[in-house]
N, C-alpha and C. Protein backbone atom coordinates (compact mmCIF):
# COMPACT_ATOMS: atom_id res chain seq x y z
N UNK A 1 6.20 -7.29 -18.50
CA UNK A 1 5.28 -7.81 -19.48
C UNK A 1 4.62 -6.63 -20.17
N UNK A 2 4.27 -6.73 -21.73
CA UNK A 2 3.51 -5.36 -22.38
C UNK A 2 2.28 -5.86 -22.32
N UNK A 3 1.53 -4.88 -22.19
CA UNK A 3 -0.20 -4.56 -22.14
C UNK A 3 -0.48 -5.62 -22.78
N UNK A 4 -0.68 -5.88 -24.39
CA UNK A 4 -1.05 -6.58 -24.88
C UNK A 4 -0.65 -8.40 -24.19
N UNK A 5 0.43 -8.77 -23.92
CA UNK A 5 0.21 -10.00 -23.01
C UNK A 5 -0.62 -9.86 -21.76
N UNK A 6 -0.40 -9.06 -21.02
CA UNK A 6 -1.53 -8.98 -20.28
C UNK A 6 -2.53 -8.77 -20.86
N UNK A 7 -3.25 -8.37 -21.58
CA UNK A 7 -4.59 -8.66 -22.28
C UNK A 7 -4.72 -9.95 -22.43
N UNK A 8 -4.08 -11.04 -23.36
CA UNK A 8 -4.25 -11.82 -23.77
C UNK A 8 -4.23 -13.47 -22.57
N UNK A 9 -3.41 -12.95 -21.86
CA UNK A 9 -3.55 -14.40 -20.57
C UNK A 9 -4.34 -14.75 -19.86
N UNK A 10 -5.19 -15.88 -19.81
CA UNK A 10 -5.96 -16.75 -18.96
C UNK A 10 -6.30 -15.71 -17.68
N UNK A 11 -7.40 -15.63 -17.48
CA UNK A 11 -7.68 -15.09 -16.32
C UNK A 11 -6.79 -15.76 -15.02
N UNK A 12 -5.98 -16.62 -14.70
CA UNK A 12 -5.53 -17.28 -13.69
C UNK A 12 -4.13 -16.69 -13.62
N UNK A 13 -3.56 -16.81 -14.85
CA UNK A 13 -2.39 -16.05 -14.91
C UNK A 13 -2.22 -14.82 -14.99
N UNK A 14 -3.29 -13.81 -15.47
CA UNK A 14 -3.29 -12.50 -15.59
C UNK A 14 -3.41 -12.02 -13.95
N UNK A 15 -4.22 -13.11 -13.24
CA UNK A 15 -4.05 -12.38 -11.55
C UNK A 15 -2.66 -12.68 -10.69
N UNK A 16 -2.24 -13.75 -11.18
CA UNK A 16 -0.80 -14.19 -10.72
C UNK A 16 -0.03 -12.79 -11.12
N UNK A 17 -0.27 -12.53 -12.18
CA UNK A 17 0.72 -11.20 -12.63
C UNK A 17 1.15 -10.24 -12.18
N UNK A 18 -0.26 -9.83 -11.55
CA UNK A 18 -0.40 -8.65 -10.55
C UNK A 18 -0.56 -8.88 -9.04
N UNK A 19 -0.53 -9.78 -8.67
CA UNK A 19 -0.60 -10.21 -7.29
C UNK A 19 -0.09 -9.59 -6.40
N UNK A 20 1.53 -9.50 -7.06
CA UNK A 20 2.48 -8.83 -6.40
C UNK A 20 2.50 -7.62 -6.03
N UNK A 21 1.10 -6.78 -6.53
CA UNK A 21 1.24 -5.36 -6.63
C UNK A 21 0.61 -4.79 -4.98
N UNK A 22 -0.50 -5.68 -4.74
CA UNK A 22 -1.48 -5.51 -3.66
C UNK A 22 -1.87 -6.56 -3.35
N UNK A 23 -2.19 -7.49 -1.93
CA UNK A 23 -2.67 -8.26 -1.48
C UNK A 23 -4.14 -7.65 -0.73
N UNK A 24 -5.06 -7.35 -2.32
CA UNK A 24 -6.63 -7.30 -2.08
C UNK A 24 -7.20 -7.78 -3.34
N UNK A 25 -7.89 -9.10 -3.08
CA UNK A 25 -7.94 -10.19 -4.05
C UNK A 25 -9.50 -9.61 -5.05
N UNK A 26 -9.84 -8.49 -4.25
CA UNK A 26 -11.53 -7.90 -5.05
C UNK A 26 -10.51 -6.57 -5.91
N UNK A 27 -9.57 -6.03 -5.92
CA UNK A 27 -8.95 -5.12 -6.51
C UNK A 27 -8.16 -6.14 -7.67
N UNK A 28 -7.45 -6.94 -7.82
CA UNK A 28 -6.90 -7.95 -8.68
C UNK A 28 -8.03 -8.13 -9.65
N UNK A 29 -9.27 -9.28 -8.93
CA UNK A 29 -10.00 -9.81 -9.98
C UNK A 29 -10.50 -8.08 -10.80
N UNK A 30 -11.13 -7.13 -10.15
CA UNK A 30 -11.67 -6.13 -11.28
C UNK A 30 -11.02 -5.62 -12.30
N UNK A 31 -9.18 -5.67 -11.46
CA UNK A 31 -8.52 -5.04 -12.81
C UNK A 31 -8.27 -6.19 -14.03
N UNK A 32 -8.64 -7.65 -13.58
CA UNK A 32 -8.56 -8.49 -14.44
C UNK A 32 -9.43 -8.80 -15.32
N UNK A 33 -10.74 -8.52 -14.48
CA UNK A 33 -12.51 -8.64 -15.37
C UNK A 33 -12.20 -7.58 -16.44
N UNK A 34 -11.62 -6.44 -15.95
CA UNK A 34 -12.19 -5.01 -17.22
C UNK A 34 -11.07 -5.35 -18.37
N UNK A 35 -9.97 -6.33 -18.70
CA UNK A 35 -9.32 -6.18 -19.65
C UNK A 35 -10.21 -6.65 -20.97
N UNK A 36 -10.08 -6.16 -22.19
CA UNK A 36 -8.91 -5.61 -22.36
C UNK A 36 -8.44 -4.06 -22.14
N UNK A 37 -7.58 -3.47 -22.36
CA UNK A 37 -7.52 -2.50 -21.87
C UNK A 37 -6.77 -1.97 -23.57
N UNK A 38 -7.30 -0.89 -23.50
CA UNK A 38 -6.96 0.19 -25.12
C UNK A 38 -5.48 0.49 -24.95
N UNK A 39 -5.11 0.97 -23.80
CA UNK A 39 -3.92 1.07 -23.51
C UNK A 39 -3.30 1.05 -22.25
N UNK A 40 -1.84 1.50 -21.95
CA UNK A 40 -1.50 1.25 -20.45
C UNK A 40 -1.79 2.72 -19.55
N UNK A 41 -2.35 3.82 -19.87
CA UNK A 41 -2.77 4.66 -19.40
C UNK A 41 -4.29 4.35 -19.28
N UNK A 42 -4.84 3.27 -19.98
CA UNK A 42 -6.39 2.80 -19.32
C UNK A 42 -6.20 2.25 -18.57
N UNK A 43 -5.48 0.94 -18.29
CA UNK A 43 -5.07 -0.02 -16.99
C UNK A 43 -4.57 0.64 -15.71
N UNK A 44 -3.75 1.66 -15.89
CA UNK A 44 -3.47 3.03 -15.11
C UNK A 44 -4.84 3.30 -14.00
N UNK A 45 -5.36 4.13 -14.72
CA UNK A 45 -6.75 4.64 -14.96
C UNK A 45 -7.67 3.92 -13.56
N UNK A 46 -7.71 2.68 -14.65
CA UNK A 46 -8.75 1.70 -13.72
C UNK A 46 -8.14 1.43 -12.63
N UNK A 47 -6.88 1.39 -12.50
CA UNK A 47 -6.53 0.86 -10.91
C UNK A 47 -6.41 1.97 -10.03
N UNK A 48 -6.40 3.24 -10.51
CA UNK A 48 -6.44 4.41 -9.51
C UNK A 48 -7.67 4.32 -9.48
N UNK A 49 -8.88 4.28 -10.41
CA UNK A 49 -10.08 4.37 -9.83
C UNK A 49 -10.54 3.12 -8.77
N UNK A 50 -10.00 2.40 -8.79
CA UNK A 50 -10.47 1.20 -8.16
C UNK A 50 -9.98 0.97 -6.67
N UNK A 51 -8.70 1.54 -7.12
CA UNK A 51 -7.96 1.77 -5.47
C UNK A 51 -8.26 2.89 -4.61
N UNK A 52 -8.97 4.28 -5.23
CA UNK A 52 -9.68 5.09 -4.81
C UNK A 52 -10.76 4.13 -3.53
N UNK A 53 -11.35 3.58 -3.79
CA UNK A 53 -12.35 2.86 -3.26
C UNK A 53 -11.90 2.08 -2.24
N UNK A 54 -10.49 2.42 -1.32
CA UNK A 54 -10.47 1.41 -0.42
C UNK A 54 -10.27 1.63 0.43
N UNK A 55 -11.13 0.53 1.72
CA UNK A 55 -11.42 1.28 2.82
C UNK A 55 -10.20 0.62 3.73
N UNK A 56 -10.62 0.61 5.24
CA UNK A 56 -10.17 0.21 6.76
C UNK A 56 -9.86 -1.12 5.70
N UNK A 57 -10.90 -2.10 6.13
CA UNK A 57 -10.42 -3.26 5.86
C UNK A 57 -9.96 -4.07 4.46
N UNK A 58 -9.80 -3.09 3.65
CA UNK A 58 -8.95 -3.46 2.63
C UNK A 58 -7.43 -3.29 2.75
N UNK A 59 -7.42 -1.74 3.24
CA UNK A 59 -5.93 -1.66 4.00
C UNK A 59 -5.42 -2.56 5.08
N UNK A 60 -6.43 -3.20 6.10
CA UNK A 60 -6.06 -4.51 6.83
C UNK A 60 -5.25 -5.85 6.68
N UNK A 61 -6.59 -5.90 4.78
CA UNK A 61 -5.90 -7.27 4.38
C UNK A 61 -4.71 -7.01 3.24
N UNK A 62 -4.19 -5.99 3.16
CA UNK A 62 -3.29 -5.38 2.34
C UNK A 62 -2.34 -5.92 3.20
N UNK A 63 -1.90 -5.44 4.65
CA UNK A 63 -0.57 -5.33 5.21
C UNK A 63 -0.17 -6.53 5.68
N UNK A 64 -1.19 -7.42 4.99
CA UNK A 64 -0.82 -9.43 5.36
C UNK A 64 0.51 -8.97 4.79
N UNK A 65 0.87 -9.05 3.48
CA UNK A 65 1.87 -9.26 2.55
C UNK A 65 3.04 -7.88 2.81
N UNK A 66 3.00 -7.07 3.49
CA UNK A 66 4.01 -6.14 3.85
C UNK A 66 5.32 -6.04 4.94
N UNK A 67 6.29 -5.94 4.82
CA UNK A 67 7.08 -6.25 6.27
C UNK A 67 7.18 -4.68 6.90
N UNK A 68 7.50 -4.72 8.02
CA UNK A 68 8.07 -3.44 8.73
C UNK A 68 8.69 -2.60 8.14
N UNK A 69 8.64 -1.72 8.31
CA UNK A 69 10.20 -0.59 7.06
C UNK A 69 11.23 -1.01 8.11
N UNK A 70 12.37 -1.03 7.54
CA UNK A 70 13.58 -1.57 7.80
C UNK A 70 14.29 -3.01 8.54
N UNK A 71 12.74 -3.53 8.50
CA UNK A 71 12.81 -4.97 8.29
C UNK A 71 13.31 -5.98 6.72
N UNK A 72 14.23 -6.90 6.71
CA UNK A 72 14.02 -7.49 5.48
C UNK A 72 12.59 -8.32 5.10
N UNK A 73 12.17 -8.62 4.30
CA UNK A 73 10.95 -9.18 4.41
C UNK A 73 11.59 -10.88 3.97
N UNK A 74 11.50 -11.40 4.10
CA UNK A 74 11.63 -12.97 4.11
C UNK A 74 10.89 -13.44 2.83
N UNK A 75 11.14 -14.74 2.53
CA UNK A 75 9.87 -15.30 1.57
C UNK A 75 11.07 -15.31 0.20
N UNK A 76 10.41 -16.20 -0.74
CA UNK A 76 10.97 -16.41 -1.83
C UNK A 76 9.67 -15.45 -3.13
N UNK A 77 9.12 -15.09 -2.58
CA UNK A 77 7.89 -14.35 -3.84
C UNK A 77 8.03 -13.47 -4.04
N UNK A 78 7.64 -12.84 -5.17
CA UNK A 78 7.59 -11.65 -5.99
C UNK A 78 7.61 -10.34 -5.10
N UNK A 79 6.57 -10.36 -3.79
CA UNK A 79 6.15 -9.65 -3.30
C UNK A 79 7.24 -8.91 -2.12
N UNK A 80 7.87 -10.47 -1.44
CA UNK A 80 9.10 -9.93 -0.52
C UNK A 80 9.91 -9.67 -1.49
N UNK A 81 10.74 -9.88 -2.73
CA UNK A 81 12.26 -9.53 -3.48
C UNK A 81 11.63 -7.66 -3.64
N UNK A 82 10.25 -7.34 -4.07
CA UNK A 82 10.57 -5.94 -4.09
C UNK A 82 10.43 -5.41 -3.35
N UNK A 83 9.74 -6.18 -1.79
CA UNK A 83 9.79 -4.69 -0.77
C UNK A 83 11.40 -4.77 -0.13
N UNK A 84 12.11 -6.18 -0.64
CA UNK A 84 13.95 -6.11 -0.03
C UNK A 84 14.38 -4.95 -0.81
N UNK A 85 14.32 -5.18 -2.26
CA UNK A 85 14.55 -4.25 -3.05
C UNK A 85 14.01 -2.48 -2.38
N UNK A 86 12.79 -2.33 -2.67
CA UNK A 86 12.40 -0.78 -2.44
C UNK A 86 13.13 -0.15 -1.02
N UNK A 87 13.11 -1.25 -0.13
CA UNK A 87 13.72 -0.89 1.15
C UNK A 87 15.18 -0.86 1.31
N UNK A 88 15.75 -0.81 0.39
CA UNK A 88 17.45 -1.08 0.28
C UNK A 88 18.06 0.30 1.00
N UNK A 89 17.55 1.12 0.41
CA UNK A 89 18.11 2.49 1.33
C UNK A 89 18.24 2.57 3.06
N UNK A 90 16.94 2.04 3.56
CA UNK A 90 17.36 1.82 4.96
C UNK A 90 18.56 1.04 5.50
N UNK A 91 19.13 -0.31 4.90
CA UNK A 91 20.17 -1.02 5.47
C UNK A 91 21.12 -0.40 5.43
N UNK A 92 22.03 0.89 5.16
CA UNK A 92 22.91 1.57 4.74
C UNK A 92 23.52 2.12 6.04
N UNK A 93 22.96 2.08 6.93
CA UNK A 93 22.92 3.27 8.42
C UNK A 93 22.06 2.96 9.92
N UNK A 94 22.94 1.50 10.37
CA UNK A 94 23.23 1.39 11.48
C UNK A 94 22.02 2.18 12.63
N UNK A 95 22.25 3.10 12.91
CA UNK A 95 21.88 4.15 13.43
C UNK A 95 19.92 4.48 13.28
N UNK A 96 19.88 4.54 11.85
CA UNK A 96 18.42 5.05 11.26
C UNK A 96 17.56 3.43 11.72
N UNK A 97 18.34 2.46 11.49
CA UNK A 97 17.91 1.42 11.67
C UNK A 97 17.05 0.61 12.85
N UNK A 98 17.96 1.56 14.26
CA UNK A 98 17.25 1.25 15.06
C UNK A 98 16.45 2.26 15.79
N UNK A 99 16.18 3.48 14.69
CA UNK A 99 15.51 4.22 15.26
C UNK A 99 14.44 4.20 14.28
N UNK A 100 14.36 3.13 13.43
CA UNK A 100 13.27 2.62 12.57
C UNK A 100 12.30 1.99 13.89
N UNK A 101 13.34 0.59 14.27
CA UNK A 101 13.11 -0.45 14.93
C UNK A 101 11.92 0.53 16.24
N UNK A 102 12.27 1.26 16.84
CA UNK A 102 11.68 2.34 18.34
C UNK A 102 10.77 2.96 18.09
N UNK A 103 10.49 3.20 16.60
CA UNK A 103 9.48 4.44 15.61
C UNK A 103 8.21 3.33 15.75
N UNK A 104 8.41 1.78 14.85
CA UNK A 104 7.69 1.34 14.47
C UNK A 104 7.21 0.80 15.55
N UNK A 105 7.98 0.60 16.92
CA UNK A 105 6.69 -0.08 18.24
C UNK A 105 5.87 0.90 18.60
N UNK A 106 6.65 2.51 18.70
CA UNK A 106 5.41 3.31 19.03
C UNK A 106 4.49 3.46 18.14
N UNK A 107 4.25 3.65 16.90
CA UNK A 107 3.45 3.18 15.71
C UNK A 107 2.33 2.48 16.28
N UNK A 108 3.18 0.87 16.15
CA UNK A 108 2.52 -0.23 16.32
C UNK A 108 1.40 0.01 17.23
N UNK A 109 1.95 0.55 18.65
CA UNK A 109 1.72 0.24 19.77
C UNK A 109 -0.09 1.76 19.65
N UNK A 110 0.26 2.62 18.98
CA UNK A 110 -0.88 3.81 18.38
C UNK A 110 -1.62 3.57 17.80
N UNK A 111 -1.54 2.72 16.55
CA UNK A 111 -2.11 2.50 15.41
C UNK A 111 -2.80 1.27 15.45
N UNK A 112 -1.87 0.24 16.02
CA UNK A 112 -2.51 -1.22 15.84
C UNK A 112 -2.47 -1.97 14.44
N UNK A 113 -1.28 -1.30 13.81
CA UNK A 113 -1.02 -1.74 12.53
C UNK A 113 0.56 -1.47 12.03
N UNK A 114 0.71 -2.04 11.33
CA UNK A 114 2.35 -1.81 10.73
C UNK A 114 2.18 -0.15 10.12
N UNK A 115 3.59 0.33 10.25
CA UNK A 115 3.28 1.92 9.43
C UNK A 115 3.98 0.87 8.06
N UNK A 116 2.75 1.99 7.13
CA UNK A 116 3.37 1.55 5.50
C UNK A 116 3.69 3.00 5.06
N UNK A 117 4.44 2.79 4.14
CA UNK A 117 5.04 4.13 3.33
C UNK A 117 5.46 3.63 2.19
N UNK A 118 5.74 4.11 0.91
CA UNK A 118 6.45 3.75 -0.58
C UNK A 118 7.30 4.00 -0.33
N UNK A 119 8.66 3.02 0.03
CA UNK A 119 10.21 2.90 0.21
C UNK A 119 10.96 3.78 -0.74
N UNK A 120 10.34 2.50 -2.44
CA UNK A 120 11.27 3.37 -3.39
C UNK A 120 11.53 5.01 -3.53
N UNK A 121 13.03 4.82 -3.73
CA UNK A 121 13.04 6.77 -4.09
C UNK A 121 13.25 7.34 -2.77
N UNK A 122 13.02 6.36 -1.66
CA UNK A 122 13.22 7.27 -0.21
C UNK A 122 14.42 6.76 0.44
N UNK A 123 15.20 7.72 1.11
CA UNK A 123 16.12 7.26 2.57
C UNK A 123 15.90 6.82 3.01
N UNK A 124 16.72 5.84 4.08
CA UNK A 124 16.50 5.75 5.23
C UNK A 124 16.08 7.01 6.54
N UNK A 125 16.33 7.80 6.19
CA UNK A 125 16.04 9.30 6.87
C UNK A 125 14.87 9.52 6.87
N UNK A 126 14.47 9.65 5.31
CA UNK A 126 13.41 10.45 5.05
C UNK A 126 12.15 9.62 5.45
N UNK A 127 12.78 8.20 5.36
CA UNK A 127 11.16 7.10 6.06
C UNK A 127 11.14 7.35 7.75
N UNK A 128 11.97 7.30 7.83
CA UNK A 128 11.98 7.71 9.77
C UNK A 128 11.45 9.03 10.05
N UNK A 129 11.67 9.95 9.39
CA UNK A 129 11.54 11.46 9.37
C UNK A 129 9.54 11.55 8.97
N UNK A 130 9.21 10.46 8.33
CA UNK A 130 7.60 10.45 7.72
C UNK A 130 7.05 9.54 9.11
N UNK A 131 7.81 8.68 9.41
CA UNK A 131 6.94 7.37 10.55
C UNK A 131 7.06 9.01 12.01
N UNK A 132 7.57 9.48 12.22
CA UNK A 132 7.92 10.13 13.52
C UNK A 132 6.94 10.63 13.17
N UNK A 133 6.64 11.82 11.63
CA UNK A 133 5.81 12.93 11.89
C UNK A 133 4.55 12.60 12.38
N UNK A 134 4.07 10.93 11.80
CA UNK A 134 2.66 10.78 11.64
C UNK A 134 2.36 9.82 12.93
N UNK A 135 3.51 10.05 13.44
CA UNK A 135 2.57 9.39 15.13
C UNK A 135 2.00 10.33 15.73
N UNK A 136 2.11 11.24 14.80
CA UNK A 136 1.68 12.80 15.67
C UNK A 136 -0.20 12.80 14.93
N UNK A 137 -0.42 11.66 14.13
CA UNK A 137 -2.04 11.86 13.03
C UNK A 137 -3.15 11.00 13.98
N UNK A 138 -4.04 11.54 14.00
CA UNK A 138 -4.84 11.03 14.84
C UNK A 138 -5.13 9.80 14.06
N UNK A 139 -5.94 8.40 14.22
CA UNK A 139 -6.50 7.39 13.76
C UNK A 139 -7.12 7.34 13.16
N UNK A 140 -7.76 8.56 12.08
CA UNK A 140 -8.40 8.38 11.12
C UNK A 140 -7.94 9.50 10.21
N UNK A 141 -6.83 10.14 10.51
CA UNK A 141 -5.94 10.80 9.70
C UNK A 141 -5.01 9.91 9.10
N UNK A 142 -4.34 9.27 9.82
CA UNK A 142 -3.55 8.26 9.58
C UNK A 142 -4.13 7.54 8.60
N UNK A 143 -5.37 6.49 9.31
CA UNK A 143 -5.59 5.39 8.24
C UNK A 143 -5.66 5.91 7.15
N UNK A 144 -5.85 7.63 6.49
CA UNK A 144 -6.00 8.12 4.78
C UNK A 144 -4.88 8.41 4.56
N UNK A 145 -3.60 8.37 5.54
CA UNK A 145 -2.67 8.62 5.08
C UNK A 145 -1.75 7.10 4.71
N UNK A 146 -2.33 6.43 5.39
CA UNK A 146 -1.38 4.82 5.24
C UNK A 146 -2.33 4.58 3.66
N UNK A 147 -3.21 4.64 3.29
CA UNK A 147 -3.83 4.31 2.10
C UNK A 147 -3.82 5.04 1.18
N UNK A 148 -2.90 6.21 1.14
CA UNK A 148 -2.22 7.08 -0.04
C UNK A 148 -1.28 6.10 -0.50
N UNK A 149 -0.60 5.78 0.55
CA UNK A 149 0.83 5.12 0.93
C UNK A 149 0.41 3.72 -0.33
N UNK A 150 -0.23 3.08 0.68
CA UNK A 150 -0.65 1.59 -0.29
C UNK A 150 -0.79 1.82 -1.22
N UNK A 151 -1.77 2.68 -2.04
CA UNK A 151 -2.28 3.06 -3.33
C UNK A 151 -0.76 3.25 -4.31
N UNK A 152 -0.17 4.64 -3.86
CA UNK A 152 1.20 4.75 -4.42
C UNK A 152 2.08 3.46 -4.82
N UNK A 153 2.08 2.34 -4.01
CA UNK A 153 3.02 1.17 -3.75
C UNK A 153 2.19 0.55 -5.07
N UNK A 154 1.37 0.30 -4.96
CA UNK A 154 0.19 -0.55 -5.46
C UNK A 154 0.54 -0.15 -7.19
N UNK A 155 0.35 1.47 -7.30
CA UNK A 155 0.45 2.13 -8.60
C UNK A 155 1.79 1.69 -9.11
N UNK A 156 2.63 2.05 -8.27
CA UNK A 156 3.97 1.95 -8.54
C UNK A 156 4.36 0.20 -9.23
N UNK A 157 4.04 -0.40 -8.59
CA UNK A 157 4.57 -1.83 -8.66
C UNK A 157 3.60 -2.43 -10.28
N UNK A 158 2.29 -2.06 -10.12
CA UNK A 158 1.80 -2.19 -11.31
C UNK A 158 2.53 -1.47 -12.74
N UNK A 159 2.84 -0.28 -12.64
CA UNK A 159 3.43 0.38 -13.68
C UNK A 159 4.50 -0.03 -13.86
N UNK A 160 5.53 -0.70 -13.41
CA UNK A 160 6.80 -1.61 -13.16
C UNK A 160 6.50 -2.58 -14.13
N UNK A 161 5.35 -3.48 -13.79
CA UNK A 161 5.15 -4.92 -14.15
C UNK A 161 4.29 -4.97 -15.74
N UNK A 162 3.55 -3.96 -15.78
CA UNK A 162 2.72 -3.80 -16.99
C UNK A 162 3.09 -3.00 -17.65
N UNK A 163 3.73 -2.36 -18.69
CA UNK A 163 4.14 -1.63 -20.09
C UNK A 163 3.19 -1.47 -21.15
């Protein structure tokens, strides 16, 4: 969709739009309150500043809508077709797959949360090679490093959807 339709749609549909980008419903409505937007480097703008601002439990209610890395994610919505999509590189290699599967319980089992990372653009390697390093981050290294992660995803998927 170009900027200007997103400017112009019903507040109901302009959050449907972006939904898909982040599941944090106070980050949606602001980037929806501040339109219109001059251009797509303002809409840019505002969502890095806005996503700057997010804490523990925004990243909490973020990873409702996320699957495992090298999990398929299920679901017929916007949200699972691109993390099947971004995650396509992992299904390739047998092998990485289930040393995804062994990465993400010790994770799990450290963190108390799913590891997130921005798929697109990455291996299957290179996501296993990032989940290993950072079981090594203490729990509040981590949580700023899983919320680079989100932010990136977040940026990414918006700049996709808005032109």
């Amino acid at each position: 969709m170009d900027l200007a339709q997103f400017n112009q749609l019903p507040a109901d549909r302009a959050l449907a739009a972006i939904a898909h980008c982040v599941a944090i419903p106070r980050w949606q409505q602001a980037i929806v309150a501040a339109r219109p937007y001059s251009s797509s480097a303002a809409l840019y703008q505002q969502a890095r500043a806005l996503a700057a601002q997010w804490n523990a439990e925004d990243f909490t209610q973020a990873l409702t809508a996320h699957p495992r890395i090298g999990e398929r994610a299920s679901g017929t919505d916007k949200e699972a077709a691109l993390s099947r999509q971004e995650q396509a590189a992992v299904g390739e290699d047998a092998a990485v797959q289930q040393a995804l599967r062994q990465a993400n319980q010790q994770y799990e089992q450290r963190f108390g949360h799913l590891f997130l990372i921005r798929a697109k653009g990455r291996s299957g390697e290179e996501m296993l090679a990032a989940l290993q390093r950072r079981l090594g981050n203490s729990p509040e290294q981590e949580l700023q490093e899983a919320l680079i992660q989100l932010r990136d995803i977040t940026l990414l998927r918006l700049e996709e959807s808005i032109v």
